[in-house]
C-alpha atoms as a PDB file:
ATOM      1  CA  UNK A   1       0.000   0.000   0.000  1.00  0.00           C
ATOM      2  CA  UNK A   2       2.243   3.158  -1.020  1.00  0.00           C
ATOM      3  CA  UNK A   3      -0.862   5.411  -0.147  1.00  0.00           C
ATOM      4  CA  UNK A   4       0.563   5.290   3.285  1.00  0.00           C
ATOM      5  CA  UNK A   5       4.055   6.634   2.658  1.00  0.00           C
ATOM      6  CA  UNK A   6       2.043   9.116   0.228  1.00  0.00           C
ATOM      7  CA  UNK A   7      -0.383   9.881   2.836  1.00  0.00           C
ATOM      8  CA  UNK A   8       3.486  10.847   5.047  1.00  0.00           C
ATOM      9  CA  UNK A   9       4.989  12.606   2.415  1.00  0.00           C
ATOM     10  CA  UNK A  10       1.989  14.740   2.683  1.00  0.00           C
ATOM     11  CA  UNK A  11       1.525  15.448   6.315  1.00  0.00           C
ATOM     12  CA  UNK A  12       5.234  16.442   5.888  1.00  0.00           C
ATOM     13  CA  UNK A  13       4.924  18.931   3.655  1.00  0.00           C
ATOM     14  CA  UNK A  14       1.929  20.178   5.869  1.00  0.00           C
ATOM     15  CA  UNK A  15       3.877  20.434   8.729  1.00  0.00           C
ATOM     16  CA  UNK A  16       6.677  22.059   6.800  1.00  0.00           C
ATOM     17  CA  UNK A  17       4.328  24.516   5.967  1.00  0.00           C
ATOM     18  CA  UNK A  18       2.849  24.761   9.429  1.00  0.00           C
ATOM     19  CA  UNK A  19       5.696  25.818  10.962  1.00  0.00           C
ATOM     20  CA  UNK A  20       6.842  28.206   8.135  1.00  0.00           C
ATOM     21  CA  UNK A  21       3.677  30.601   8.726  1.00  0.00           C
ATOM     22  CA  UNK A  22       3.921  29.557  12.360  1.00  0.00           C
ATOM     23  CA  UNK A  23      -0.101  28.216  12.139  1.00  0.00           C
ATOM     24  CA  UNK A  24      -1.468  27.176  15.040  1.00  0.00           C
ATOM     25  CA  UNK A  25      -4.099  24.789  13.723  1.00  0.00           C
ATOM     26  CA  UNK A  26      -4.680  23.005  10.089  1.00  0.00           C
ATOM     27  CA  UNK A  27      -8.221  22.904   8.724  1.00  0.00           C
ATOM     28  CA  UNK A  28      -8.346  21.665   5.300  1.00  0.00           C
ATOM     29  CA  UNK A  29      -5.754  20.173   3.118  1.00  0.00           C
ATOM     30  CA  UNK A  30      -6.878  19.286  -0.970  1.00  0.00           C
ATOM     31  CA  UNK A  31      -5.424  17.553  -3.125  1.00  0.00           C
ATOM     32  CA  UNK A  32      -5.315  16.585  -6.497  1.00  0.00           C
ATOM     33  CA  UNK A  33      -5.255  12.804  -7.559  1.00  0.00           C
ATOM     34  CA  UNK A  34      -5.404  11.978 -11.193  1.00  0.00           C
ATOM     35  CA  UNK A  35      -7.235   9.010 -13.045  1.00  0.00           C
ATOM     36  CA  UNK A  36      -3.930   7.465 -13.693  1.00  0.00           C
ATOM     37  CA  UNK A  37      -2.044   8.436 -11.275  1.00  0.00           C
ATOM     38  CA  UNK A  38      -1.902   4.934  -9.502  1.00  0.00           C
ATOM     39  CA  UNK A  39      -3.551   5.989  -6.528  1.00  0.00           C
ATOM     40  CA  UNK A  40      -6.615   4.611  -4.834  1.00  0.00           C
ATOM     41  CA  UNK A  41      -8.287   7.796  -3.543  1.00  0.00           C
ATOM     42  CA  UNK A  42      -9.881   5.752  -0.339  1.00  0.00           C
ATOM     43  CA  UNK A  43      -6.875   4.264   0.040  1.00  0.00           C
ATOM     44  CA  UNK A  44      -5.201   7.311   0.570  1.00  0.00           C
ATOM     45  CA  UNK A  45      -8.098   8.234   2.846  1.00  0.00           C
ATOM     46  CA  UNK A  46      -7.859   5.763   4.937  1.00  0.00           C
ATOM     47  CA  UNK A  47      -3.849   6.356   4.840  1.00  0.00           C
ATOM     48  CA  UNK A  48      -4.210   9.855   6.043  1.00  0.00           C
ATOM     49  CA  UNK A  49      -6.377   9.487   9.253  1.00  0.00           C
ATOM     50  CA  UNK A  50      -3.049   6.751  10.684  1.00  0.00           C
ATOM     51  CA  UNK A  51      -0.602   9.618   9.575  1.00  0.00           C
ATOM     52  CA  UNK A  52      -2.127  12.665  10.695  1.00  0.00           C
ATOM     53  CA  UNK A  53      -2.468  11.344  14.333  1.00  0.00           C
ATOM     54  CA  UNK A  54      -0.980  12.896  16.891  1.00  0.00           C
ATOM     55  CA  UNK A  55       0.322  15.796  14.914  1.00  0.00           C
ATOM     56  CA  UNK A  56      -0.434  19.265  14.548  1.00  0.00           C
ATOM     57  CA  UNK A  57      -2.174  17.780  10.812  1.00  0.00           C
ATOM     58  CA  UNK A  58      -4.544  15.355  13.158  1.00  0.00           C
ATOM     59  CA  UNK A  59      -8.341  16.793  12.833  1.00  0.00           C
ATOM     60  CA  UNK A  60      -7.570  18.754   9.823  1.00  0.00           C
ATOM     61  CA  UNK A  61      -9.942  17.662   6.269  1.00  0.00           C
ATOM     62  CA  UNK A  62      -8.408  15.941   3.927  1.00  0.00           C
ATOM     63  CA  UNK A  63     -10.282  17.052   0.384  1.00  0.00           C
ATOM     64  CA  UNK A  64      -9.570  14.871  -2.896  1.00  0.00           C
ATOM     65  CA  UNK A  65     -10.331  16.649  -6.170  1.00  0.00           C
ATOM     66  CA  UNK A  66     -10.324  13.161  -8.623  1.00  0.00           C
ATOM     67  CA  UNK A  67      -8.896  14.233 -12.230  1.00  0.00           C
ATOM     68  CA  UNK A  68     -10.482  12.199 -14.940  1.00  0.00           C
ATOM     69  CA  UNK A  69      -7.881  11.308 -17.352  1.00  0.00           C
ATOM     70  CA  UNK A  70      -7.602  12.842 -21.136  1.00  0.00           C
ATOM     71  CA  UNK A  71      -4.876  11.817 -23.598  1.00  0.00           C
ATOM     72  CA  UNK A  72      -3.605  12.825 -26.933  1.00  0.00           C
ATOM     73  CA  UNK A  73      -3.797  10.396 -29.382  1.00  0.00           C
ATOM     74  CA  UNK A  74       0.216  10.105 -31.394  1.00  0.00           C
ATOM     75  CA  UNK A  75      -1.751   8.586 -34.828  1.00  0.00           C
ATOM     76  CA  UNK A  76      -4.864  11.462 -35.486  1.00  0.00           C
ATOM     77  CA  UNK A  77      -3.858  14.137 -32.882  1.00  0.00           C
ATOM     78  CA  UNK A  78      -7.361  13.517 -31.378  1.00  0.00           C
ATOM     79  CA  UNK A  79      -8.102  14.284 -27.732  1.00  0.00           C
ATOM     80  CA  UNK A  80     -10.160  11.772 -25.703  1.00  0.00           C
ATOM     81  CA  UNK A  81     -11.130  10.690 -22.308  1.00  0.00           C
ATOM     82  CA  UNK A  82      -8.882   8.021 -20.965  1.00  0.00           C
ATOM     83  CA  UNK A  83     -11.213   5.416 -18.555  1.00  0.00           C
ATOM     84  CA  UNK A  84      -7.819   3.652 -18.161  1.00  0.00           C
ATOM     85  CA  UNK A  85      -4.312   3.444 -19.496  1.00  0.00           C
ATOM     86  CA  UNK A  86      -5.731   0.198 -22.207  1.00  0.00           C
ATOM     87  CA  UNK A  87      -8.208   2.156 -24.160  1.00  0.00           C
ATOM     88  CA  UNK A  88      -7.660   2.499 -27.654  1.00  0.00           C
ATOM     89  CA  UNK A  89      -8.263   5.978 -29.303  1.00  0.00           C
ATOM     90  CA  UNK A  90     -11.643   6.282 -30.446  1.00  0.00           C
ATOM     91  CA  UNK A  91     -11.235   8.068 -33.181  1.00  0.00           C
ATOM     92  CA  UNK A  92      -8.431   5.395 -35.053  1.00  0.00           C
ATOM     93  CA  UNK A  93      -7.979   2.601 -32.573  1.00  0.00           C
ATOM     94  CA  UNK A  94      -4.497   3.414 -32.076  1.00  0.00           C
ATOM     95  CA  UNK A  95      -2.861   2.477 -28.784  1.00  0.00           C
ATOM     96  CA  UNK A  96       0.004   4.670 -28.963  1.00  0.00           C
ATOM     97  CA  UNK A  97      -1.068   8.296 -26.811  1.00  0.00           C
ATOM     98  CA  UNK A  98       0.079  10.747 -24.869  1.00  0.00           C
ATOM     99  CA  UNK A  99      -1.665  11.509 -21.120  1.00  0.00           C
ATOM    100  CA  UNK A 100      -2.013  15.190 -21.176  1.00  0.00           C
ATOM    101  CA  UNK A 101      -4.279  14.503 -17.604  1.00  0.00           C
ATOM    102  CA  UNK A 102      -5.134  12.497 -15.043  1.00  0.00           C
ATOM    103  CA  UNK A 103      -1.299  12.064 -13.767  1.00  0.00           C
ATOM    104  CA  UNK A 104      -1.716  14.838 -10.794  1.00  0.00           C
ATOM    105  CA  UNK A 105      -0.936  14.080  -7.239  1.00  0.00           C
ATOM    106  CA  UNK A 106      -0.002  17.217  -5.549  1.00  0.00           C
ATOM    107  CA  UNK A 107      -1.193  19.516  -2.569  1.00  0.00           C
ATOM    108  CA  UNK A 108      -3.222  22.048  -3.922  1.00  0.00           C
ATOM    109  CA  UNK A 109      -4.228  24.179  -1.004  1.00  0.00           C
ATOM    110  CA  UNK A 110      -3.531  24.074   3.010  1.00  0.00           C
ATOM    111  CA  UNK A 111      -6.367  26.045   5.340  1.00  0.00           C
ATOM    112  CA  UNK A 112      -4.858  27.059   8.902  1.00  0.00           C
ATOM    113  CA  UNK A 113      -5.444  29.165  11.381  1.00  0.00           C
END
Protein backbone atom coordinates (compact mmCIF):
# COMPACT_ATOMS: atom_id res chain seq x y z
CA UNK A 1 0.00 0.00 0.00
CA UNK A 2 2.24 3.16 -1.02
CA UNK A 3 -0.86 5.41 -0.15
CA UNK A 4 0.56 5.29 3.29
CA UNK A 5 4.05 6.63 2.66
CA UNK A 6 2.04 9.12 0.23
CA UNK A 7 -0.38 9.88 2.84
CA UNK A 8 3.49 10.85 5.05
CA UNK A 9 4.99 12.61 2.41
CA UNK A 10 1.99 14.74 2.68
CA UNK A 11 1.52 15.45 6.31
CA UNK A 12 5.23 16.44 5.89
CA UNK A 13 4.92 18.93 3.66
CA UNK A 14 1.93 20.18 5.87
CA UNK A 15 3.88 20.43 8.73
CA UNK A 16 6.68 22.06 6.80
CA UNK A 17 4.33 24.52 5.97
CA UNK A 18 2.85 24.76 9.43
CA UNK A 19 5.70 25.82 10.96
CA UNK A 20 6.84 28.21 8.13
CA UNK A 21 3.68 30.60 8.73
CA UNK A 22 3.92 29.56 12.36
CA UNK A 23 -0.10 28.22 12.14
CA UNK A 24 -1.47 27.18 15.04
CA UNK A 25 -4.10 24.79 13.72
CA UNK A 26 -4.68 23.01 10.09
CA UNK A 27 -8.22 22.90 8.72
CA UNK A 28 -8.35 21.67 5.30
CA UNK A 29 -5.75 20.17 3.12
CA UNK A 30 -6.88 19.29 -0.97
CA UNK A 31 -5.42 17.55 -3.13
CA UNK A 32 -5.31 16.58 -6.50
CA UNK A 33 -5.26 12.80 -7.56
CA UNK A 34 -5.40 11.98 -11.19
CA UNK A 35 -7.24 9.01 -13.05
CA UNK A 36 -3.93 7.46 -13.69
CA UNK A 37 -2.04 8.44 -11.27
CA UNK A 38 -1.90 4.93 -9.50
CA UNK A 39 -3.55 5.99 -6.53
CA UNK A 40 -6.62 4.61 -4.83
CA UNK A 41 -8.29 7.80 -3.54
CA UNK A 42 -9.88 5.75 -0.34
CA UNK A 43 -6.87 4.26 0.04
CA UNK A 44 -5.20 7.31 0.57
CA UNK A 45 -8.10 8.23 2.85
CA UNK A 46 -7.86 5.76 4.94
CA UNK A 47 -3.85 6.36 4.84
CA UNK A 48 -4.21 9.86 6.04
CA UNK A 49 -6.38 9.49 9.25
CA UNK A 50 -3.05 6.75 10.68
CA UNK A 51 -0.60 9.62 9.58
CA UNK A 52 -2.13 12.66 10.69
CA UNK A 53 -2.47 11.34 14.33
CA UNK A 54 -0.98 12.90 16.89
CA UNK A 55 0.32 15.80 14.91
CA UNK A 56 -0.43 19.27 14.55
CA UNK A 57 -2.17 17.78 10.81
CA UNK A 58 -4.54 15.35 13.16
CA UNK A 59 -8.34 16.79 12.83
CA UNK A 60 -7.57 18.75 9.82
CA UNK A 61 -9.94 17.66 6.27
CA UNK A 62 -8.41 15.94 3.93
CA UNK A 63 -10.28 17.05 0.38
CA UNK A 64 -9.57 14.87 -2.90
CA UNK A 65 -10.33 16.65 -6.17
CA UNK A 66 -10.32 13.16 -8.62
CA UNK A 67 -8.90 14.23 -12.23
CA UNK A 68 -10.48 12.20 -14.94
CA UNK A 69 -7.88 11.31 -17.35
CA UNK A 70 -7.60 12.84 -21.14
CA UNK A 71 -4.88 11.82 -23.60
CA UNK A 72 -3.60 12.83 -26.93
CA UNK A 73 -3.80 10.40 -29.38
CA UNK A 74 0.22 10.11 -31.39
CA UNK A 75 -1.75 8.59 -34.83
CA UNK A 76 -4.86 11.46 -35.49
CA UNK A 77 -3.86 14.14 -32.88
CA UNK A 78 -7.36 13.52 -31.38
CA UNK A 79 -8.10 14.28 -27.73
CA UNK A 80 -10.16 11.77 -25.70
CA UNK A 81 -11.13 10.69 -22.31
CA UNK A 82 -8.88 8.02 -20.96
CA UNK A 83 -11.21 5.42 -18.56
CA UNK A 84 -7.82 3.65 -18.16
CA UNK A 85 -4.31 3.44 -19.50
CA UNK A 86 -5.73 0.20 -22.21
CA UNK A 87 -8.21 2.16 -24.16
CA UNK A 88 -7.66 2.50 -27.65
CA UNK A 89 -8.26 5.98 -29.30
CA UNK A 90 -11.64 6.28 -30.45
CA UNK A 91 -11.23 8.07 -33.18
CA UNK A 92 -8.43 5.39 -35.05
CA UNK A 93 -7.98 2.60 -32.57
CA UNK A 94 -4.50 3.41 -32.08
CA UNK A 95 -2.86 2.48 -28.78
CA UNK A 96 0.00 4.67 -28.96
CA UNK A 97 -1.07 8.30 -26.81
CA UNK A 98 0.08 10.75 -24.87
CA UNK A 99 -1.66 11.51 -21.12
CA UNK A 100 -2.01 15.19 -21.18
CA UNK A 101 -4.28 14.50 -17.60
CA UNK A 102 -5.13 12.50 -15.04
CA UNK A 103 -1.30 12.06 -13.77
CA UNK A 104 -1.72 14.84 -10.79
CA UNK A 105 -0.94 14.08 -7.24
CA UNK A 106 0.00 17.22 -5.55
CA UNK A 107 -1.19 19.52 -2.57
CA UNK A 108 -3.22 22.05 -3.92
CA UNK A 109 -4.23 24.18 -1.00
CA UNK A 110 -3.53 24.07 3.01
CA UNK A 111 -6.37 26.04 5.34
CA UNK A 112 -4.86 27.06 8.90
CA UNK A 113 -5.44 29.17 11.38
Amino acid sequence: MHELSIAQNIVEIVVDYVAKTKSKQVKEVCIDVGAVSGVVPETLEFAWEESVRNTIVQGAILKINYIEAKALCTNCQKEFMLPDIYTLCPFCNNLDFDIIMGKELSVKSIKVL
